[in-house]
PDB file of N, CA and C in Angstrom:
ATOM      1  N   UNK A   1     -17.564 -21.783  22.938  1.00  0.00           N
ATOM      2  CA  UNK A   1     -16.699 -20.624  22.823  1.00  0.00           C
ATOM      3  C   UNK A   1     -16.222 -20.243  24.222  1.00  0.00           C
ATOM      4  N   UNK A   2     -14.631 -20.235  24.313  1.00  0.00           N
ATOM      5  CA  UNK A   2     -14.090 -19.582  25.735  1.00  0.00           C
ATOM      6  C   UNK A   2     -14.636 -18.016  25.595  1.00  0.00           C
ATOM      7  N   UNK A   3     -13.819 -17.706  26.920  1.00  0.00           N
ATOM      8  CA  UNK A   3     -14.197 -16.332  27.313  1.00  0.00           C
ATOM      9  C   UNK A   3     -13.346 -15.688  26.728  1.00  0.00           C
ATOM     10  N   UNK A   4     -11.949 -16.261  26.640  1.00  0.00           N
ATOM     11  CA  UNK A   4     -11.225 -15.467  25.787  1.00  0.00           C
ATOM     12  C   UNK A   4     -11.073 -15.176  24.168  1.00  0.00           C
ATOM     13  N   UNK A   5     -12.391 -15.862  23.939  1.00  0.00           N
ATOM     14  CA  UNK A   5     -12.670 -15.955  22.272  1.00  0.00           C
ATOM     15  C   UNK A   5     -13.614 -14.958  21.694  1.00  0.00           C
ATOM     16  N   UNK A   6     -14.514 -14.639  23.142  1.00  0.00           N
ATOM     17  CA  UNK A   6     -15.858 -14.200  23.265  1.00  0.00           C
ATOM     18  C   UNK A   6     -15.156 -12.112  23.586  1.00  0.00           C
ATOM     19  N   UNK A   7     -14.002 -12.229  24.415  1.00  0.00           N
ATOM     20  CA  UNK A   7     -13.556 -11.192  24.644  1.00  0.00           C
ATOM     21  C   UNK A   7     -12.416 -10.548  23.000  1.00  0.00           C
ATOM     22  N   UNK A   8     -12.077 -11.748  22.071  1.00  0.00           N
ATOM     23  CA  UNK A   8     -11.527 -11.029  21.336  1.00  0.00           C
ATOM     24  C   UNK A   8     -12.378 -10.676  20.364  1.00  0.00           C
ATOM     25  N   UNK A   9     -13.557 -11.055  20.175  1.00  0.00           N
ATOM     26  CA  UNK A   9     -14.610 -10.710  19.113  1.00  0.00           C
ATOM     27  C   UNK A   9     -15.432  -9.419  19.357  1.00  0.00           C
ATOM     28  N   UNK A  10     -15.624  -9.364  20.715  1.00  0.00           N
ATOM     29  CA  UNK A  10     -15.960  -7.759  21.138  1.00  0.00           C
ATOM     30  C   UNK A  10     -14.994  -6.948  20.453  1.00  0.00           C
ATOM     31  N   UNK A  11     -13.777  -7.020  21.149  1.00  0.00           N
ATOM     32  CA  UNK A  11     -12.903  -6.494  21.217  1.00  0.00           C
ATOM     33  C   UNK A  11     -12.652  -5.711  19.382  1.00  0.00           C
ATOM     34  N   UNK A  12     -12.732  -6.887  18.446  1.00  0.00           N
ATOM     35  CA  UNK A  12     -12.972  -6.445  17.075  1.00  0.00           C
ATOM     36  C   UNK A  12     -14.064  -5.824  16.901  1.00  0.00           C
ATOM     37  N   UNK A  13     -15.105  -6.204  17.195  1.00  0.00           N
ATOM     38  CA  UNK A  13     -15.765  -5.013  17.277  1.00  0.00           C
ATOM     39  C   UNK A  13     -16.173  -4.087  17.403  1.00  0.00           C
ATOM     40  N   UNK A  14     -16.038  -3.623  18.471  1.00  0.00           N
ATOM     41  CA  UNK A  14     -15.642  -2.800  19.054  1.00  0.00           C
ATOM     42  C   UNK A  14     -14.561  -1.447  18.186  1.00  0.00           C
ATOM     43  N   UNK A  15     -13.821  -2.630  18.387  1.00  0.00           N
ATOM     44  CA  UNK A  15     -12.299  -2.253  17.291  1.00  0.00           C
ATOM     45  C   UNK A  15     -12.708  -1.030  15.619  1.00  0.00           C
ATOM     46  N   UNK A  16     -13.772  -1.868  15.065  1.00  0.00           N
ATOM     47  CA  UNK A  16     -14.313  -1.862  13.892  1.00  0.00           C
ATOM     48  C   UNK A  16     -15.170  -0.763  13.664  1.00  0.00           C
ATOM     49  N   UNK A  17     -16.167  -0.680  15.000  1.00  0.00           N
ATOM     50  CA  UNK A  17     -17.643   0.194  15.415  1.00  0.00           C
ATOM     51  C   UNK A  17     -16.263   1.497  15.316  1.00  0.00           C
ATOM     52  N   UNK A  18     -15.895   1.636  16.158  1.00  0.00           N
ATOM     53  CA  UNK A  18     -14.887   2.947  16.387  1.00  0.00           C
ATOM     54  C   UNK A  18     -14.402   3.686  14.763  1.00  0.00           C
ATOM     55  N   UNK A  19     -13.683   2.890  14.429  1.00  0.00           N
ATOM     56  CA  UNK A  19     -12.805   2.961  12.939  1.00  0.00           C
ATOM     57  C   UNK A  19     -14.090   3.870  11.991  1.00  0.00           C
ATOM     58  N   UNK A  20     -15.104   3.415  11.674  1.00  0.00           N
ATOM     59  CA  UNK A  20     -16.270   3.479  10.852  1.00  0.00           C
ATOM     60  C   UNK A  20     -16.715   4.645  11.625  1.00  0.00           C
ATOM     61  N   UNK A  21     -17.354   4.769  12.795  1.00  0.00           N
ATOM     62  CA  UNK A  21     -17.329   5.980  13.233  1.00  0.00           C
ATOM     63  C   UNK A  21     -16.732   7.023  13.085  1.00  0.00           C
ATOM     64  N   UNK A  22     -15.249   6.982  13.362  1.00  0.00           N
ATOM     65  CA  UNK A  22     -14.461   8.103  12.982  1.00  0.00           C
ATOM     66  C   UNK A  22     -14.496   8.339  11.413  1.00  0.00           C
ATOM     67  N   UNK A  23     -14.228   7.484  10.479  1.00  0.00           N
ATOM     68  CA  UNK A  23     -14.354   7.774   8.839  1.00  0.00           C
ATOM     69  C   UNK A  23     -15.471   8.406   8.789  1.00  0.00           C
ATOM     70  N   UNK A  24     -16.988   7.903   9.235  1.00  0.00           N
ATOM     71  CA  UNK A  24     -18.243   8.835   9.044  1.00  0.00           C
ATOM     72  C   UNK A  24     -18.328   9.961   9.191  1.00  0.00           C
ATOM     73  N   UNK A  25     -17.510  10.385  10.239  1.00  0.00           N
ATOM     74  CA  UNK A  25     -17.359  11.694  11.189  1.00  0.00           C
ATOM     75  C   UNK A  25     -16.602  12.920  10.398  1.00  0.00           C
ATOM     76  N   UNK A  26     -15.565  12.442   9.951  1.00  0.00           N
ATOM     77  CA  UNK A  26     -14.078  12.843   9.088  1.00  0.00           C
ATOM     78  C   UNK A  26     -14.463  13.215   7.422  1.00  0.00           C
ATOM     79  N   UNK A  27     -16.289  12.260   6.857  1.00  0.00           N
ATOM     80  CA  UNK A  27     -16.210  13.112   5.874  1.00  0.00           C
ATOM     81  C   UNK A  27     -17.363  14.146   6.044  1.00  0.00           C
ATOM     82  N   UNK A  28     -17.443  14.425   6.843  1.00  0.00           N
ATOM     83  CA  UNK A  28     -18.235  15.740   6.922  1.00  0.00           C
ATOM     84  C   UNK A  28     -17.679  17.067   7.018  1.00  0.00           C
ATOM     85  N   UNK A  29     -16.630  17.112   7.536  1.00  0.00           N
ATOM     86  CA  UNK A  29     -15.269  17.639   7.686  1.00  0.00           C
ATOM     87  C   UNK A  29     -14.144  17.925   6.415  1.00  0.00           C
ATOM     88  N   UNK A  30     -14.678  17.057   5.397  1.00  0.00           N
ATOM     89  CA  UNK A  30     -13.620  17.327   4.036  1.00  0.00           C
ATOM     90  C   UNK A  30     -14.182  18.166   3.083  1.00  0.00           C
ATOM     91  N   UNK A  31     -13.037  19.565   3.266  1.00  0.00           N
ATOM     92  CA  UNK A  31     -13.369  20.279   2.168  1.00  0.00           C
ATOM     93  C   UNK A  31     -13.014  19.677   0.767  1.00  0.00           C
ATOM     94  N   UNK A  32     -11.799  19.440   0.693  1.00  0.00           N
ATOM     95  CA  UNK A  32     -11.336  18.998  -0.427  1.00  0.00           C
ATOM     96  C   UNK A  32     -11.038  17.770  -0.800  1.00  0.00           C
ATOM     97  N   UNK A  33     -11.970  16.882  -1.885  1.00  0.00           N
ATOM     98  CA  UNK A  33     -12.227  15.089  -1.379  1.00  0.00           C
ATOM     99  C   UNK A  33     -10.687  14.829  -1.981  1.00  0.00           C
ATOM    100  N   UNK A  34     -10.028  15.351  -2.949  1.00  0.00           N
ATOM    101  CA  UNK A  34      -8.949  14.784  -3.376  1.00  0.00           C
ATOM    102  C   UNK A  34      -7.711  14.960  -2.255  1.00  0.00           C
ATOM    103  N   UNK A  35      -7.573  16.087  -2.028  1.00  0.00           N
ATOM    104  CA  UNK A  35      -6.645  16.130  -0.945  1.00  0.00           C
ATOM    105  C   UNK A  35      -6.642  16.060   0.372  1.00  0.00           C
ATOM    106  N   UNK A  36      -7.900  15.391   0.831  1.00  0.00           N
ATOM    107  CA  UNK A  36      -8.320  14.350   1.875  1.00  0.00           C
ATOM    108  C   UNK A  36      -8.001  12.602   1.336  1.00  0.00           C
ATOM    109  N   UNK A  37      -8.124  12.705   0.175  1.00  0.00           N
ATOM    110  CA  UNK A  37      -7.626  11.239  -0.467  1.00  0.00           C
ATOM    111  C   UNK A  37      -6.265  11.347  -0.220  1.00  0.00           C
ATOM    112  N   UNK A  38      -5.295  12.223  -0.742  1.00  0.00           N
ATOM    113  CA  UNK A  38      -3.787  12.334  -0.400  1.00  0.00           C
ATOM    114  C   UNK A  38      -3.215  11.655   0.982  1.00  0.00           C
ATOM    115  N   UNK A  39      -3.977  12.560   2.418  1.00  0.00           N
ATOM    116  CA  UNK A  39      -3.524  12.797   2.872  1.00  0.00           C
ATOM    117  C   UNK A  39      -4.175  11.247   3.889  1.00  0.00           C
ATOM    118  N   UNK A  40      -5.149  11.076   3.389  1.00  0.00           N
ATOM    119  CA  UNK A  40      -5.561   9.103   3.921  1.00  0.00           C
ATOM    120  C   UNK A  40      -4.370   8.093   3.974  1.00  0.00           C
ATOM    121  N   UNK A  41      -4.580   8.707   2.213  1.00  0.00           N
ATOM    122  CA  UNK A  41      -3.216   7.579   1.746  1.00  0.00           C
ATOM    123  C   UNK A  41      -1.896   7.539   2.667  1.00  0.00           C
ATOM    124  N   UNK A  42      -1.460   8.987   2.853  1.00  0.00           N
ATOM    125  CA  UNK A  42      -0.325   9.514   3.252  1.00  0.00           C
ATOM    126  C   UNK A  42      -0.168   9.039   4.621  1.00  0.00           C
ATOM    127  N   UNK A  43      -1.395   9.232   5.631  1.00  0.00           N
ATOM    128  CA  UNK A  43      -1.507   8.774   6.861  1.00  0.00           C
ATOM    129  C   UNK A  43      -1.272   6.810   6.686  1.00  0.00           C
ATOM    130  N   UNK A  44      -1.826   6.011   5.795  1.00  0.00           N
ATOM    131  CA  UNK A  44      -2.119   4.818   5.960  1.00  0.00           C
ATOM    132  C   UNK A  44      -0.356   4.453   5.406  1.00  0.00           C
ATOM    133  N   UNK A  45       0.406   5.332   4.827  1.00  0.00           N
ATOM    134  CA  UNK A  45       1.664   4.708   3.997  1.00  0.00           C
ATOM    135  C   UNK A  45       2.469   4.748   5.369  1.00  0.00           C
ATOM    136  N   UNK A  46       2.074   5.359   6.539  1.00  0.00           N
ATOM    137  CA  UNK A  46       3.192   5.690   7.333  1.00  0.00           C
ATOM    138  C   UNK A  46       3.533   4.442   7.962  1.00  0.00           C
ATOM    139  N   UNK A  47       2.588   3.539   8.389  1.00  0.00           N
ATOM    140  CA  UNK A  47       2.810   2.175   8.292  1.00  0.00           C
ATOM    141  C   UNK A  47       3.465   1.415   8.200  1.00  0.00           C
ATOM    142  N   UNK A  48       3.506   1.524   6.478  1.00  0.00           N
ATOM    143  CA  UNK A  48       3.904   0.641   5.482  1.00  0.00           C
ATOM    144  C   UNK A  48       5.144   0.279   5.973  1.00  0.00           C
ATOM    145  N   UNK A  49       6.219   1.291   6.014  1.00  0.00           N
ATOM    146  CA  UNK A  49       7.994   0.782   6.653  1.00  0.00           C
ATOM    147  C   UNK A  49       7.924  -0.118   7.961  1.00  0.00           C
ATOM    148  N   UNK A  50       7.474   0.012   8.511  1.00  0.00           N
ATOM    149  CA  UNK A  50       7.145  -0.629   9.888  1.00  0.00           C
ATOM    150  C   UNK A  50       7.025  -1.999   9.612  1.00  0.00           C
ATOM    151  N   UNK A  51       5.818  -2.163   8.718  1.00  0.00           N
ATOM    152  CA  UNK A  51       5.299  -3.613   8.577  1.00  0.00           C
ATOM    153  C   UNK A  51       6.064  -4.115   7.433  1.00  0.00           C
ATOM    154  N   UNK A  52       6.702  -3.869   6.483  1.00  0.00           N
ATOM    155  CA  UNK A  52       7.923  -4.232   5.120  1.00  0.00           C
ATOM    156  C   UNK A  52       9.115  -4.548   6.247  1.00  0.00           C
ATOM    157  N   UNK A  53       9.394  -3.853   6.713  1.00  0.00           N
ATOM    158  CA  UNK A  53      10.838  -3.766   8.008  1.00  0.00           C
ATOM    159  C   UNK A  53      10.526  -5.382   9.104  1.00  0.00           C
ATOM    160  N   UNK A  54       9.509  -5.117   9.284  1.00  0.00           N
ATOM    161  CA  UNK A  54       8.940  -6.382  10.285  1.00  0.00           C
ATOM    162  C   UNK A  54       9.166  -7.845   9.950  1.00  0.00           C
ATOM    163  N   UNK A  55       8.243  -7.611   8.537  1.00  0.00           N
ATOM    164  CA  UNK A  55       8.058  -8.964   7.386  1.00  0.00           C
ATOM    165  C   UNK A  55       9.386  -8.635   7.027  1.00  0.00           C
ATOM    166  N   UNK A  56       9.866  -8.327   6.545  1.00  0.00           N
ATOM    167  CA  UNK A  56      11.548  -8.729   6.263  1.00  0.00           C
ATOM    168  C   UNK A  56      12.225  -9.513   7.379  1.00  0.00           C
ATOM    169  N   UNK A  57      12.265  -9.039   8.359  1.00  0.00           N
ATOM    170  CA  UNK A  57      13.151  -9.185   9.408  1.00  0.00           C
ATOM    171  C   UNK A  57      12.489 -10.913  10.228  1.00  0.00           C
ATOM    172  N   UNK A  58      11.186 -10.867  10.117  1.00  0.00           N
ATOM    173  CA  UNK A  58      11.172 -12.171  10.346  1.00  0.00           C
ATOM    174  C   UNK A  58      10.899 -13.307   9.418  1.00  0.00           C
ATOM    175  N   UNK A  59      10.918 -13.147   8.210  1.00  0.00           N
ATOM    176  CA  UNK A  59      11.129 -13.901   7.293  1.00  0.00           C
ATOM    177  C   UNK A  59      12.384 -14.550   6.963  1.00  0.00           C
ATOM    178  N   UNK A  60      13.052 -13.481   7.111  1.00  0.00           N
ATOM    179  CA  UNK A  60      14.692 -13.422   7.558  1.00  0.00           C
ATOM    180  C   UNK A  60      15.626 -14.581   8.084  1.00  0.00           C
ATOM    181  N   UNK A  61      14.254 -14.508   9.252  1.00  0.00           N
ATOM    182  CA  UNK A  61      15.078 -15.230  10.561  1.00  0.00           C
ATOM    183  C   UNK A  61      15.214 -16.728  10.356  1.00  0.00           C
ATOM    184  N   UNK A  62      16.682 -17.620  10.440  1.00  0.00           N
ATOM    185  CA  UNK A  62      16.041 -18.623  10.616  1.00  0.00           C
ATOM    186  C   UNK A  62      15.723 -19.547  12.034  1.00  0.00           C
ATOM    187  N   UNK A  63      15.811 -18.694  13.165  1.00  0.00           N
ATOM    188  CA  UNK A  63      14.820 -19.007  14.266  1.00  0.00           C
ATOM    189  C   UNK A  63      13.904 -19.134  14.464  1.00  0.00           C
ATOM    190  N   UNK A  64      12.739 -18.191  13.103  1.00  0.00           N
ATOM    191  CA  UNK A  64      11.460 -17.968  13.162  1.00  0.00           C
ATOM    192  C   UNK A  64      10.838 -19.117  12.246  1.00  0.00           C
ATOM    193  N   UNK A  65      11.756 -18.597  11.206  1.00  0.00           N
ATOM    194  CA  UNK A  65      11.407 -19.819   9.887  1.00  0.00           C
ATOM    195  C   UNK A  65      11.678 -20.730   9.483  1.00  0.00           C
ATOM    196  N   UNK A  66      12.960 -21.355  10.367  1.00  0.00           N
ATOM    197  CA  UNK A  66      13.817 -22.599   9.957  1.00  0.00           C
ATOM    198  C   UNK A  66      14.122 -22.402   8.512  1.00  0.00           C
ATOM    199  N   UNK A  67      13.849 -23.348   7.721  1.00  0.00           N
ATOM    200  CA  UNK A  67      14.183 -23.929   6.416  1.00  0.00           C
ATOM    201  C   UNK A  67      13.596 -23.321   5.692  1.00  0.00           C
ATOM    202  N   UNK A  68      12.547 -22.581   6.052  1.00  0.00           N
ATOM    203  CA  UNK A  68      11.762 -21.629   4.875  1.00  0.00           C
ATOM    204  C   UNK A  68      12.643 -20.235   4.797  1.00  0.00           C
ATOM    205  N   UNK A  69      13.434 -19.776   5.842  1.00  0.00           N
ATOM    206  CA  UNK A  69      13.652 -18.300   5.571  1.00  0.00           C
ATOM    207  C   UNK A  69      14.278 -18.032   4.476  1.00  0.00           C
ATOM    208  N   UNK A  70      14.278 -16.601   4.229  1.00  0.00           N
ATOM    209  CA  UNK A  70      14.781 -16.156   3.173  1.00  0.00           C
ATOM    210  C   UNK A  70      15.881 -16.393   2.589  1.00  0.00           C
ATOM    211  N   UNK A  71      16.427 -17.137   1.173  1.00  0.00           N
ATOM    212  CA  UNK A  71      17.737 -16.795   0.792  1.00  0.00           C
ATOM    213  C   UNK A  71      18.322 -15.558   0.599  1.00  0.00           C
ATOM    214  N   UNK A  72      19.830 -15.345   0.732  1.00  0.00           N
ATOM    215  CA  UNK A  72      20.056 -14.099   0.932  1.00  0.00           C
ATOM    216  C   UNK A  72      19.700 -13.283  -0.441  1.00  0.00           C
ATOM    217  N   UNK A  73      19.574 -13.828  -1.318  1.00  0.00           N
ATOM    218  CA  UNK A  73      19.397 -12.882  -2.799  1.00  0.00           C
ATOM    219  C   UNK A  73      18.221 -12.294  -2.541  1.00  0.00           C
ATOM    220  N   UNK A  74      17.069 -13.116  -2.294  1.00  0.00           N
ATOM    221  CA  UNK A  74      15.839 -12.874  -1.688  1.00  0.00           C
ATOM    222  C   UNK A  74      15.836 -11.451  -0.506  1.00  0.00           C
ATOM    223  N   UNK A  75      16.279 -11.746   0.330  1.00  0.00           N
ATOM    224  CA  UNK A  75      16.840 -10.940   1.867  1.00  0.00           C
ATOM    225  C   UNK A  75      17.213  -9.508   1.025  1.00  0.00           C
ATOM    226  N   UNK A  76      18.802  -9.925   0.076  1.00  0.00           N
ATOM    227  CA  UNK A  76      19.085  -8.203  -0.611  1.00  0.00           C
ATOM    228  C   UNK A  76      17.408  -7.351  -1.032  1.00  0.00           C
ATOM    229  N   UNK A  77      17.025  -8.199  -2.346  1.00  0.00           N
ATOM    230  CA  UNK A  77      15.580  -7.626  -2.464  1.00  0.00           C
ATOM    231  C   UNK A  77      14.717  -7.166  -2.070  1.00  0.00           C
ATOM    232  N   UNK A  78      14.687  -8.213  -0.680  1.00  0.00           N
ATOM    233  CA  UNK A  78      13.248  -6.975   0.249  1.00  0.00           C
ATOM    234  C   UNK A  78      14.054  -5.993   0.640  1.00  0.00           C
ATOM    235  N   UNK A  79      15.343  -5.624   0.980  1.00  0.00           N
ATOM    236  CA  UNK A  79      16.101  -4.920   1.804  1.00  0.00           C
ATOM    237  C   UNK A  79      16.132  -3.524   0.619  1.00  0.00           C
ATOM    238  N   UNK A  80      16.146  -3.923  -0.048  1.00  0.00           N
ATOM    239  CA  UNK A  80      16.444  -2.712  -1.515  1.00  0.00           C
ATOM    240  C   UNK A  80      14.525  -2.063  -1.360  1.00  0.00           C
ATOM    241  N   UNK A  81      13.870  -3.230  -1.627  1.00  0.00           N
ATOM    242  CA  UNK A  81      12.538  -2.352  -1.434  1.00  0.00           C
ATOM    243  C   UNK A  81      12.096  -2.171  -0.507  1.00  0.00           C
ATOM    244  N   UNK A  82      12.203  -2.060   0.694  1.00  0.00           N
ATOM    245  CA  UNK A  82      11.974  -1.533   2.035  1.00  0.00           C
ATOM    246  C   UNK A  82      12.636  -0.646   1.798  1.00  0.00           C
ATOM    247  N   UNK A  83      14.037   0.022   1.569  1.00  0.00           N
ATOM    248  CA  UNK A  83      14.836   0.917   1.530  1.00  0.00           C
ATOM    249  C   UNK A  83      13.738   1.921  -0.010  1.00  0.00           C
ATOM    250  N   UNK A  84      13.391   1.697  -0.859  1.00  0.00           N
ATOM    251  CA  UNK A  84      12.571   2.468  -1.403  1.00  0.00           C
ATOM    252  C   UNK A  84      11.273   2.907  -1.191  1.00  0.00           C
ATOM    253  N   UNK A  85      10.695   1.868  -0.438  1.00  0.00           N
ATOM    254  CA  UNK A  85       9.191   2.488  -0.142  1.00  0.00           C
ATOM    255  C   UNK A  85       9.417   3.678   1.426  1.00  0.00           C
ATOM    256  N   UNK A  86      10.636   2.965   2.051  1.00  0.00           N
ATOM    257  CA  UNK A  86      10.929   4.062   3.013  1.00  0.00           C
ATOM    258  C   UNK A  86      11.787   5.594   2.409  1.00  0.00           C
ATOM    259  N   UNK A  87      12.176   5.617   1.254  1.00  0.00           N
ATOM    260  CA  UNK A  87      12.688   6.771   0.833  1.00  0.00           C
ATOM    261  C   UNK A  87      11.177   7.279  -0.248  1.00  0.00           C
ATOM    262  N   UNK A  88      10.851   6.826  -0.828  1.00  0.00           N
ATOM    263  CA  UNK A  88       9.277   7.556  -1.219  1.00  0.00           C
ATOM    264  C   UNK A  88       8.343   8.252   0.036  1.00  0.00           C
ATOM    265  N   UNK A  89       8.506   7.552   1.143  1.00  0.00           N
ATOM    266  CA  UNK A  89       7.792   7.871   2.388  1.00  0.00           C
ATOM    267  C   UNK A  89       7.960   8.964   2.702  1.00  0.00           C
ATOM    268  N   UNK A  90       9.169   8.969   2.891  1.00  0.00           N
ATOM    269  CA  UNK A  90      10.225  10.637   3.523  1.00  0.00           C
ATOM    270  C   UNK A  90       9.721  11.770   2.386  1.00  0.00           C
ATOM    271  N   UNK A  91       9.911  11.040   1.132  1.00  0.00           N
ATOM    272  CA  UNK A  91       9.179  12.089  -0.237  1.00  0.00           C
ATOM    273  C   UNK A  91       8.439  12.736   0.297  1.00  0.00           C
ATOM    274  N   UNK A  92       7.339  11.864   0.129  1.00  0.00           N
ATOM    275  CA  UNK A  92       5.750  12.243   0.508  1.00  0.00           C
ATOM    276  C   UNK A  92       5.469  13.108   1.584  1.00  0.00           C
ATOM    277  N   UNK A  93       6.083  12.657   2.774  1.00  0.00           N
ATOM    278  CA  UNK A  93       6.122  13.954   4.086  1.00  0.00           C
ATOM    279  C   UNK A  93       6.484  14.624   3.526  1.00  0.00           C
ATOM    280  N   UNK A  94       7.554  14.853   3.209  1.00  0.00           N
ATOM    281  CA  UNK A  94       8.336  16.317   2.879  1.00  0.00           C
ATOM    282  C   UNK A  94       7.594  17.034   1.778  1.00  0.00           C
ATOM    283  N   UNK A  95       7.474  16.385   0.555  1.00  0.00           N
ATOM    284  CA  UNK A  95       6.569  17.277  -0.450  1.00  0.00           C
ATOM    285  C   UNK A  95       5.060  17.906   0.521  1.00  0.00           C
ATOM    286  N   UNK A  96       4.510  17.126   1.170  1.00  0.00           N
ATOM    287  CA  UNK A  96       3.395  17.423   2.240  1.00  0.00           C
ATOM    288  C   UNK A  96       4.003  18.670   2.922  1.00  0.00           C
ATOM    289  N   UNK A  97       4.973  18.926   3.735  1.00  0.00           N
ATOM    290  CA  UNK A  97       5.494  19.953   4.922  1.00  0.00           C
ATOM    291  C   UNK A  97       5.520  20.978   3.654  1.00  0.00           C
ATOM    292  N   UNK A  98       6.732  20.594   2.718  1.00  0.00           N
ATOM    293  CA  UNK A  98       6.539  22.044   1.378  1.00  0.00           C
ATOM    294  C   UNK A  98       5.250  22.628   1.312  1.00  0.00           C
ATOM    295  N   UNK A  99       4.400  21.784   0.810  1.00  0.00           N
ATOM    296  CA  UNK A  99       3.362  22.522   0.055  1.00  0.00           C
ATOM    297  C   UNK A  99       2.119  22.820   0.984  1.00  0.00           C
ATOM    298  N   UNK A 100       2.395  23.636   2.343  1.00  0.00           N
ATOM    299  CA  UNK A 100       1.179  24.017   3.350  1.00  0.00           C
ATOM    300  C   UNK A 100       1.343  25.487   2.509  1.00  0.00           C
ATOM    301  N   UNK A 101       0.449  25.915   2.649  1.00  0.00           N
ATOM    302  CA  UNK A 101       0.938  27.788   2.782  1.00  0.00           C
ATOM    303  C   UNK A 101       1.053  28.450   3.453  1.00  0.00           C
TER     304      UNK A 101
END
């Protein structure tokens, strides 16, 4: 094993130890388990456009993918559902900002 194999496995670990820590920490802290579930979800969806937008775009490519990339019928499709999971997204914030008191 290099050093740089040995440094990315810490590094996940590390990575991992942290993550689990903070979740342990965070449910001691939840009054309300359902709308701590909401708002997980809500935090983990913010993501989601980023990485749909990404995977589109280099699937896309045919610099990236040559002969595999996407046909364009294919291409419209993710483009239509990226464009919906990013307009549910905006939902979700916004119904979230509404309903503080």
């Amino acid at each position: 094993m290099c050093v740089t194999e040995i440094g990315k496995d810490i590094h996940s670990k590390v990575g991992a130890r942290l993550t689990l820590a903070g979740a342990t920490a965070a449910v001691f802290f939840i009054g309300d388990a359902f709308r701590a579930l909401l708002l997980s979800q809500m935090l983990l969806s913010v993501q989601l456009p980023v990485t749909i937008i990404t995977q589109v775009r280099l699937t896309s490519s045919r610099a990236v993918m040559g002969k595999y990339a996407n046909s364009p019928l294919l291409r419209l499709t993710l483009w239509v559902v990226a464009a919906v999971v990013v307009a549910l997204n905006l939902k979700l914030g916004w119904s979230l900002i509404l309903s503080r008191p």
